[in-house]
C-alpha atoms as a PDB file:
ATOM      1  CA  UNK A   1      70.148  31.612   1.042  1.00  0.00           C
ATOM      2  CA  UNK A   2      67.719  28.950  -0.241  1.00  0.00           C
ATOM      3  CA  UNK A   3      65.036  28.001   1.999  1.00  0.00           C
ATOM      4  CA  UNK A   4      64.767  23.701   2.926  1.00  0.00           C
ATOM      5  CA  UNK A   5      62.281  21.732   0.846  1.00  0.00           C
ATOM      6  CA  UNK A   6      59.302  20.443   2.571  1.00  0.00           C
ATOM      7  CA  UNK A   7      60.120  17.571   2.934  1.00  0.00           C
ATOM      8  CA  UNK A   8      62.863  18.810   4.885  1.00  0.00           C
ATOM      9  CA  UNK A   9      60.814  20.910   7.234  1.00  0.00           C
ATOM     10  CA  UNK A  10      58.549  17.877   7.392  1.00  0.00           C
ATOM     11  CA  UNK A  11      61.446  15.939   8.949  1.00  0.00           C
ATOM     12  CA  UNK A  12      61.830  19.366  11.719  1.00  0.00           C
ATOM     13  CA  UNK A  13      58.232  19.116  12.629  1.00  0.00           C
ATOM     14  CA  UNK A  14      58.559  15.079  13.057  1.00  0.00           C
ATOM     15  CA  UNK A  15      61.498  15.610  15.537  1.00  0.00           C
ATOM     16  CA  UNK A  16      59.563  18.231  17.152  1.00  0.00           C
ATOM     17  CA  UNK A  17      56.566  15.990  18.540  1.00  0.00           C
ATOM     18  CA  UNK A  18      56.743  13.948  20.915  1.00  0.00           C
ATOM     19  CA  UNK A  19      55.521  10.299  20.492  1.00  0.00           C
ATOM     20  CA  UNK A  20      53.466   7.974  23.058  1.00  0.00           C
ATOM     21  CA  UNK A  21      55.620   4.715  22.815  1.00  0.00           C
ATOM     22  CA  UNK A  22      57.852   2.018  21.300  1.00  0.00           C
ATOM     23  CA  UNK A  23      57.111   1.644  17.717  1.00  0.00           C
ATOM     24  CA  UNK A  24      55.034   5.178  16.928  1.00  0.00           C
ATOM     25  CA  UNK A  25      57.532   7.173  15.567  1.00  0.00           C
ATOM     26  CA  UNK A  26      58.766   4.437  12.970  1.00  0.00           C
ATOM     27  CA  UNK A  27      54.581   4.252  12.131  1.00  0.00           C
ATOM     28  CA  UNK A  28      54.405   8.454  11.961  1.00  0.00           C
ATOM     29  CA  UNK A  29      58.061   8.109   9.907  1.00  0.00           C
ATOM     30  CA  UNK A  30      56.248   5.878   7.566  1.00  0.00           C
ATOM     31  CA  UNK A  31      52.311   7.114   7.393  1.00  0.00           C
ATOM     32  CA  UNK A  32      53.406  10.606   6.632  1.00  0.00           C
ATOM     33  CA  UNK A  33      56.746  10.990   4.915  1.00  0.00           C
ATOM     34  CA  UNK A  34      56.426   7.481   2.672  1.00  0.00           C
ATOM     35  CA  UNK A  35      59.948   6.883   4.139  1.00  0.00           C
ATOM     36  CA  UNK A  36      61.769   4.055   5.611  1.00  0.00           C
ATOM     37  CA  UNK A  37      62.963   4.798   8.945  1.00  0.00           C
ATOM     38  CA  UNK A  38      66.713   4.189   8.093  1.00  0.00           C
ATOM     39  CA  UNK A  39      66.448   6.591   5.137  1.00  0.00           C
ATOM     40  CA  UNK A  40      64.466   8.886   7.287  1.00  0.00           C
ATOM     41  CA  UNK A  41      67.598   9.016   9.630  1.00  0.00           C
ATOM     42  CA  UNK A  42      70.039   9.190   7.105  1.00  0.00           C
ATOM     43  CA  UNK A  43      68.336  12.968   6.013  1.00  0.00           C
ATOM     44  CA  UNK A  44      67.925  14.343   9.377  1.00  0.00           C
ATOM     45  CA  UNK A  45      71.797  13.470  10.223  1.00  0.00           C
ATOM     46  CA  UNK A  46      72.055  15.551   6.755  1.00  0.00           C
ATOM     47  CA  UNK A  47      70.222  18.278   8.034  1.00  0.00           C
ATOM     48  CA  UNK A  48      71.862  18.763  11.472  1.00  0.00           C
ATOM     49  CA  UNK A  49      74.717  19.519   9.597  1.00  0.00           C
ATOM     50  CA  UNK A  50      72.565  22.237   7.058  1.00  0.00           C
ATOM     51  CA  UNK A  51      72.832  25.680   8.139  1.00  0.00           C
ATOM     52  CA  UNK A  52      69.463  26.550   6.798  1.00  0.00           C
ATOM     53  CA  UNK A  53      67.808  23.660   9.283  1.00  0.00           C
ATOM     54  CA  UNK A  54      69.778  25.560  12.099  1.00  0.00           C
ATOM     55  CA  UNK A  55      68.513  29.074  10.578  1.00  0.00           C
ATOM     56  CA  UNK A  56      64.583  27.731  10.106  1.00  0.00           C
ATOM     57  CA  UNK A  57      64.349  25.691  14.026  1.00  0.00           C
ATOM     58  CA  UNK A  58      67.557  26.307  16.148  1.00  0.00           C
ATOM     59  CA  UNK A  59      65.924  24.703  18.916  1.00  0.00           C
ATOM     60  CA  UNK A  60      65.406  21.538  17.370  1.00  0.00           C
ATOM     61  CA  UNK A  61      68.705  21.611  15.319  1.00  0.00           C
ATOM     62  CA  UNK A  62      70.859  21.981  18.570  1.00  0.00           C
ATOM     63  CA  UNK A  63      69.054  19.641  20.649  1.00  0.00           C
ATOM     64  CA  UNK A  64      69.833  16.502  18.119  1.00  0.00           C
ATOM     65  CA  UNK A  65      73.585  17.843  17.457  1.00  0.00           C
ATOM     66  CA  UNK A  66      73.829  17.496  21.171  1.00  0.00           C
ATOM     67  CA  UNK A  67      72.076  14.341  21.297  1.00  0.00           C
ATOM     68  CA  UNK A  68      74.166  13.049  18.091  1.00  0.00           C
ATOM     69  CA  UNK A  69      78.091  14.464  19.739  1.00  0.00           C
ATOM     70  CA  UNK A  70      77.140  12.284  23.097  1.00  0.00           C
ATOM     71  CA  UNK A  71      76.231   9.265  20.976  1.00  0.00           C
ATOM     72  CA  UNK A  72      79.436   9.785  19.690  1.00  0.00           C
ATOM     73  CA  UNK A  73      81.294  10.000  21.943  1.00  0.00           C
ATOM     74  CA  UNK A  74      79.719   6.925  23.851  1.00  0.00           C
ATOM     75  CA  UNK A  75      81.238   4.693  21.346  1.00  0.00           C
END
């Protein structure tokens, strides 16, 4: 199986971290990807659905699904 790019493991470590308030995740998003925050979200939803993101951090990966399914179901 092919391994994620890095900018895809770049988008794991981001969602790893924790961030100290409103505002500094959209800056970190921006500073070190180069990517707007909407397209930013628009690959991680992508990779909570690639099996190789779940394979490379299954902590991570799980913890956003479940975040992401109540979301869902909220609306």
């Amino acid at each position: 199986m092919e391994q994620l790019g890095a900018r895809e493991q770049a988008i794991l470590a981001l969602e790893r971290r924790g961030f100290p308030g409103p505002g500094a995740k959209e800056r970190a998003i921006r500073e070190e990807l180069g990517l707007a925050p909407v397209r930013y979200y628009q690959l991680l939803n992508a990779l909570l659905d690639d099996e190789r993101a779940l394979a490379l951090d299954p902590v991570t990966v799980n913890r956003l699904r479940r975040i992401r399914e109540a979301r869902r179901e909220e609306r």
